[in-house]
N, C-alpha and C. Protein backbone atom coordinates (compact mmCIF):
# COMPACT_ATOMS: atom_id res chain seq x y z
N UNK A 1 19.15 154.97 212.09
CA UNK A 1 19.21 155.68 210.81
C UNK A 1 20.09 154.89 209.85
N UNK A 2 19.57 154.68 208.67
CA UNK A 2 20.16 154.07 207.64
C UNK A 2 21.52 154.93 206.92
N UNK A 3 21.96 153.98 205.99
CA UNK A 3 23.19 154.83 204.93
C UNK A 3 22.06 155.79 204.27
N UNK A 4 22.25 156.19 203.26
CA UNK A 4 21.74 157.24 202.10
C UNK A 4 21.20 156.22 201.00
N UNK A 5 21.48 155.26 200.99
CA UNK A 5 21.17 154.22 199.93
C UNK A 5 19.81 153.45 200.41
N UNK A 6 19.76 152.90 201.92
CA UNK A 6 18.99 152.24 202.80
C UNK A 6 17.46 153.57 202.32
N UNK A 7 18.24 154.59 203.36
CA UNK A 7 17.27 155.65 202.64
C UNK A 7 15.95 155.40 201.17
N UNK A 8 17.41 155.75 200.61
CA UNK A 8 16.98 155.96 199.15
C UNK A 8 15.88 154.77 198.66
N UNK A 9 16.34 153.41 199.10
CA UNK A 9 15.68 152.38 198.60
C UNK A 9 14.35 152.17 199.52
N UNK A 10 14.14 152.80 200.44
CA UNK A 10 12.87 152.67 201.45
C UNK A 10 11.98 154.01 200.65
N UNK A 11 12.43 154.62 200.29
CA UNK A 11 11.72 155.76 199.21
C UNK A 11 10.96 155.63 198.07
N UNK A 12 11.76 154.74 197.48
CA UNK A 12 11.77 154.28 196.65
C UNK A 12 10.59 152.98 196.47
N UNK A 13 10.88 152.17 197.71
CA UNK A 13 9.70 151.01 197.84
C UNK A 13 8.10 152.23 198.78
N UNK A 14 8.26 153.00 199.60
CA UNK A 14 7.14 153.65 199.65
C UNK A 14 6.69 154.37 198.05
N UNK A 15 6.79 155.12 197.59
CA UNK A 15 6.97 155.88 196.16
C UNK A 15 5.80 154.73 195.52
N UNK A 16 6.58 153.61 195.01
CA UNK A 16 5.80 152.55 194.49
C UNK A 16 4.66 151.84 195.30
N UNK A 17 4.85 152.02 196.42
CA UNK A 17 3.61 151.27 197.49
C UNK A 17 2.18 152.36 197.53
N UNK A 18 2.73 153.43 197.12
CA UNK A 18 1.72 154.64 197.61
C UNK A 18 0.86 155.05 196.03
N UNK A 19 1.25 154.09 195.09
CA UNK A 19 0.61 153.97 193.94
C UNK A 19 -0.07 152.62 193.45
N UNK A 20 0.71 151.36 194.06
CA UNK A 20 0.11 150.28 193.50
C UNK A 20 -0.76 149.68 194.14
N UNK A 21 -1.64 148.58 193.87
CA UNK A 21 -2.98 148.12 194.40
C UNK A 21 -4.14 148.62 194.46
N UNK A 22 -3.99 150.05 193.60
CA UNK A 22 -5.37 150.59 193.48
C UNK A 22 -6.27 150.09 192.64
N UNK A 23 -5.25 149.09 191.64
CA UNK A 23 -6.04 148.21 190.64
C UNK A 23 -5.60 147.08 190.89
N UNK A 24 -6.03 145.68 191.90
CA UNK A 24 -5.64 144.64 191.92
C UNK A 24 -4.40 144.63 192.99
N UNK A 25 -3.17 143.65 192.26
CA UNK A 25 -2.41 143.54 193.56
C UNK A 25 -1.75 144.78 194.44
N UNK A 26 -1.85 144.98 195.37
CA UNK A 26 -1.19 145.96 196.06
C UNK A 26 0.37 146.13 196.11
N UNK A 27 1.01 144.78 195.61
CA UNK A 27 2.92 144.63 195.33
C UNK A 27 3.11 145.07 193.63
N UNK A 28 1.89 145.20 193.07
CA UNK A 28 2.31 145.15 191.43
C UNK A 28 1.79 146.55 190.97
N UNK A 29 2.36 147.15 190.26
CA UNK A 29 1.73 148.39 189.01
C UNK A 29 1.08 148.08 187.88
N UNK A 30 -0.15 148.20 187.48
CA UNK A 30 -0.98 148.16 186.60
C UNK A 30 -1.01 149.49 185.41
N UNK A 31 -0.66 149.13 184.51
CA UNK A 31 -0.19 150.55 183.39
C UNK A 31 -0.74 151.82 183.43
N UNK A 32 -2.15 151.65 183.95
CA UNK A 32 -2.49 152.92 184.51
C UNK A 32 -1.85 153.53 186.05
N UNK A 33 -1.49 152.65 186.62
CA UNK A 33 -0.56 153.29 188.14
C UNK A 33 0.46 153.68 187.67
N UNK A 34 1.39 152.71 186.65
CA UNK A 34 2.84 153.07 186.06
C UNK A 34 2.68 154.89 185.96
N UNK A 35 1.57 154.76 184.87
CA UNK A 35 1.11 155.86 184.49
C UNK A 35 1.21 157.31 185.34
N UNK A 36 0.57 156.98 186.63
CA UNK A 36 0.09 157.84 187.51
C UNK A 36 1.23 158.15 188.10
N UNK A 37 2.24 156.98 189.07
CA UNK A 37 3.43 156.95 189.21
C UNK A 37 4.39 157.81 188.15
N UNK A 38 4.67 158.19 187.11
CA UNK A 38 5.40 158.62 186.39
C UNK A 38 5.09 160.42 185.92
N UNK A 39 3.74 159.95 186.28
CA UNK A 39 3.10 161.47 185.91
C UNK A 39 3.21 162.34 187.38
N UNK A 40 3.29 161.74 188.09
CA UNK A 40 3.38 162.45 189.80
C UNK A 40 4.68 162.10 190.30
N UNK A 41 5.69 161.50 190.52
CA UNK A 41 6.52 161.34 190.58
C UNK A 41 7.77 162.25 189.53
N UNK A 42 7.47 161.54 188.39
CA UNK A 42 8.64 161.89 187.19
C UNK A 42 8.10 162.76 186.12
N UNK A 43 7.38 163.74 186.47
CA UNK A 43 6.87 164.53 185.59
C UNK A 43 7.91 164.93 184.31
N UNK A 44 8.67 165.55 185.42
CA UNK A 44 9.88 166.19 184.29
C UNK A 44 10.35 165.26 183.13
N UNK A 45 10.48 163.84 183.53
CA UNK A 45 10.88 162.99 182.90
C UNK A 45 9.84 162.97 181.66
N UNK A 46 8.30 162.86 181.96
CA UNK A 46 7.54 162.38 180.88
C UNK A 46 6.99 164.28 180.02
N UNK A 47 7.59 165.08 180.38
CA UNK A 47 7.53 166.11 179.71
C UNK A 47 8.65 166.61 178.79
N UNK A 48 9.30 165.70 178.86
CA UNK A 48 11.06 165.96 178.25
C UNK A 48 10.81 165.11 176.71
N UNK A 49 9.72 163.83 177.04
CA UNK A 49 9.87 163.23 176.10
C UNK A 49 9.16 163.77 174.88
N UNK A 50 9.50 163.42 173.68
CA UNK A 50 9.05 163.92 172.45
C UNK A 50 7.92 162.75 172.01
N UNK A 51 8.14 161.40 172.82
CA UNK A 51 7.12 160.49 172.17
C UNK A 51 5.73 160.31 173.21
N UNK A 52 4.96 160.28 172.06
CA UNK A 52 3.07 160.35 173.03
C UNK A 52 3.23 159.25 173.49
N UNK A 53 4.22 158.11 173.24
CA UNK A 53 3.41 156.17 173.51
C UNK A 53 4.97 156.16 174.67
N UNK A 54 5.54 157.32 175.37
CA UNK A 54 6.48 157.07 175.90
C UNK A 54 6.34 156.41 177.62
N UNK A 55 4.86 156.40 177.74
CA UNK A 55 4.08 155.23 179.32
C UNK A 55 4.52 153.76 178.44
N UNK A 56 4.15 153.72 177.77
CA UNK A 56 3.87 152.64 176.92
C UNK A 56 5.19 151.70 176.71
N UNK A 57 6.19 152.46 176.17
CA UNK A 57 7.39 152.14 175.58
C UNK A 57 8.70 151.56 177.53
N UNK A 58 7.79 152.57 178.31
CA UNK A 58 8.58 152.24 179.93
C UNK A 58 8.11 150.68 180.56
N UNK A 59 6.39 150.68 180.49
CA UNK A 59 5.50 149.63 180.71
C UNK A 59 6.26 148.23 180.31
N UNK A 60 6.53 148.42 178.51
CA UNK A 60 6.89 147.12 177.65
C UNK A 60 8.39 147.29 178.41
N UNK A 61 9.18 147.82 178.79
CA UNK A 61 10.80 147.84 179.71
C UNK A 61 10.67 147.27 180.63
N UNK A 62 9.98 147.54 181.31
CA UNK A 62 9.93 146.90 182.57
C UNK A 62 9.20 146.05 183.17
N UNK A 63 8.10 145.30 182.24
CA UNK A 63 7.26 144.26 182.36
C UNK A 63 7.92 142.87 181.85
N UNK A 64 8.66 142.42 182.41
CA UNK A 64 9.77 141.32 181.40
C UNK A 64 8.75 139.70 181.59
N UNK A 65 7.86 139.75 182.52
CA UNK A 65 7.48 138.85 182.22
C UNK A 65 5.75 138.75 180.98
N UNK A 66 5.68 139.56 181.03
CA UNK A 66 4.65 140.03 180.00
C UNK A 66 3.06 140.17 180.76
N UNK A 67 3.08 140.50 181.95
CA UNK A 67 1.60 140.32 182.90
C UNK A 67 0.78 141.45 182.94
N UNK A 68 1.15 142.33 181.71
CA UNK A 68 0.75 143.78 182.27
C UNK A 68 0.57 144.43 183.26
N UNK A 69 1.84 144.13 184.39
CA UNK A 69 1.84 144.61 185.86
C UNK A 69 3.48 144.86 186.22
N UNK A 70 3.84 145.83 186.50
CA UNK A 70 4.82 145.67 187.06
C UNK A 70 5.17 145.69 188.32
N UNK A 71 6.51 144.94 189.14
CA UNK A 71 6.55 144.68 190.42
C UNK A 71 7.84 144.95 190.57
N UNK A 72 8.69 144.20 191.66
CA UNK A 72 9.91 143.99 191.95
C UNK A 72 11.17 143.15 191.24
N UNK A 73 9.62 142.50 190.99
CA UNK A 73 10.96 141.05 190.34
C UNK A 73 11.11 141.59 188.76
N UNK A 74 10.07 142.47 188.22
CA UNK A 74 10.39 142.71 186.53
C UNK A 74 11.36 143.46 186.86
């Protein structure tokens, strides 16, 4: 059994594994998984927000290399 962190971060990499590769790579998120991921996962989060382009505005955050995919390394 891990710390709480070990935990947390194996959660965290399932969470994202159990959404990505449904479009293409299976290690990367495609803006529609981000999407799906955020809407099933972080609901609360994307119901709090006041902005409609607020997938959009997370996508352009966390895509640093510009591939329209996000992974580990963005």
């Amino acid at each position: 059994m891990g710390s709480e962190l070990e935990t947390a971060m194996e959660t965290l990499i399932n969470v994202f594994h159990t959404h990505s590769g449904k479009e293409g790579d299976k290690y990367k998120l495609s803006k529609k998984e981000l999407k799906e991921l955020l809407q099933t996962e972080l609901s609360g989060f994307l119901d709090a927000q006041k902005d409609a382009d607020a997938v959009d505005k997370v996508m352009k955050e966390l895509d640093e290399n510009g591939d329209g995919e996000v992974d580990f390394q963005d």
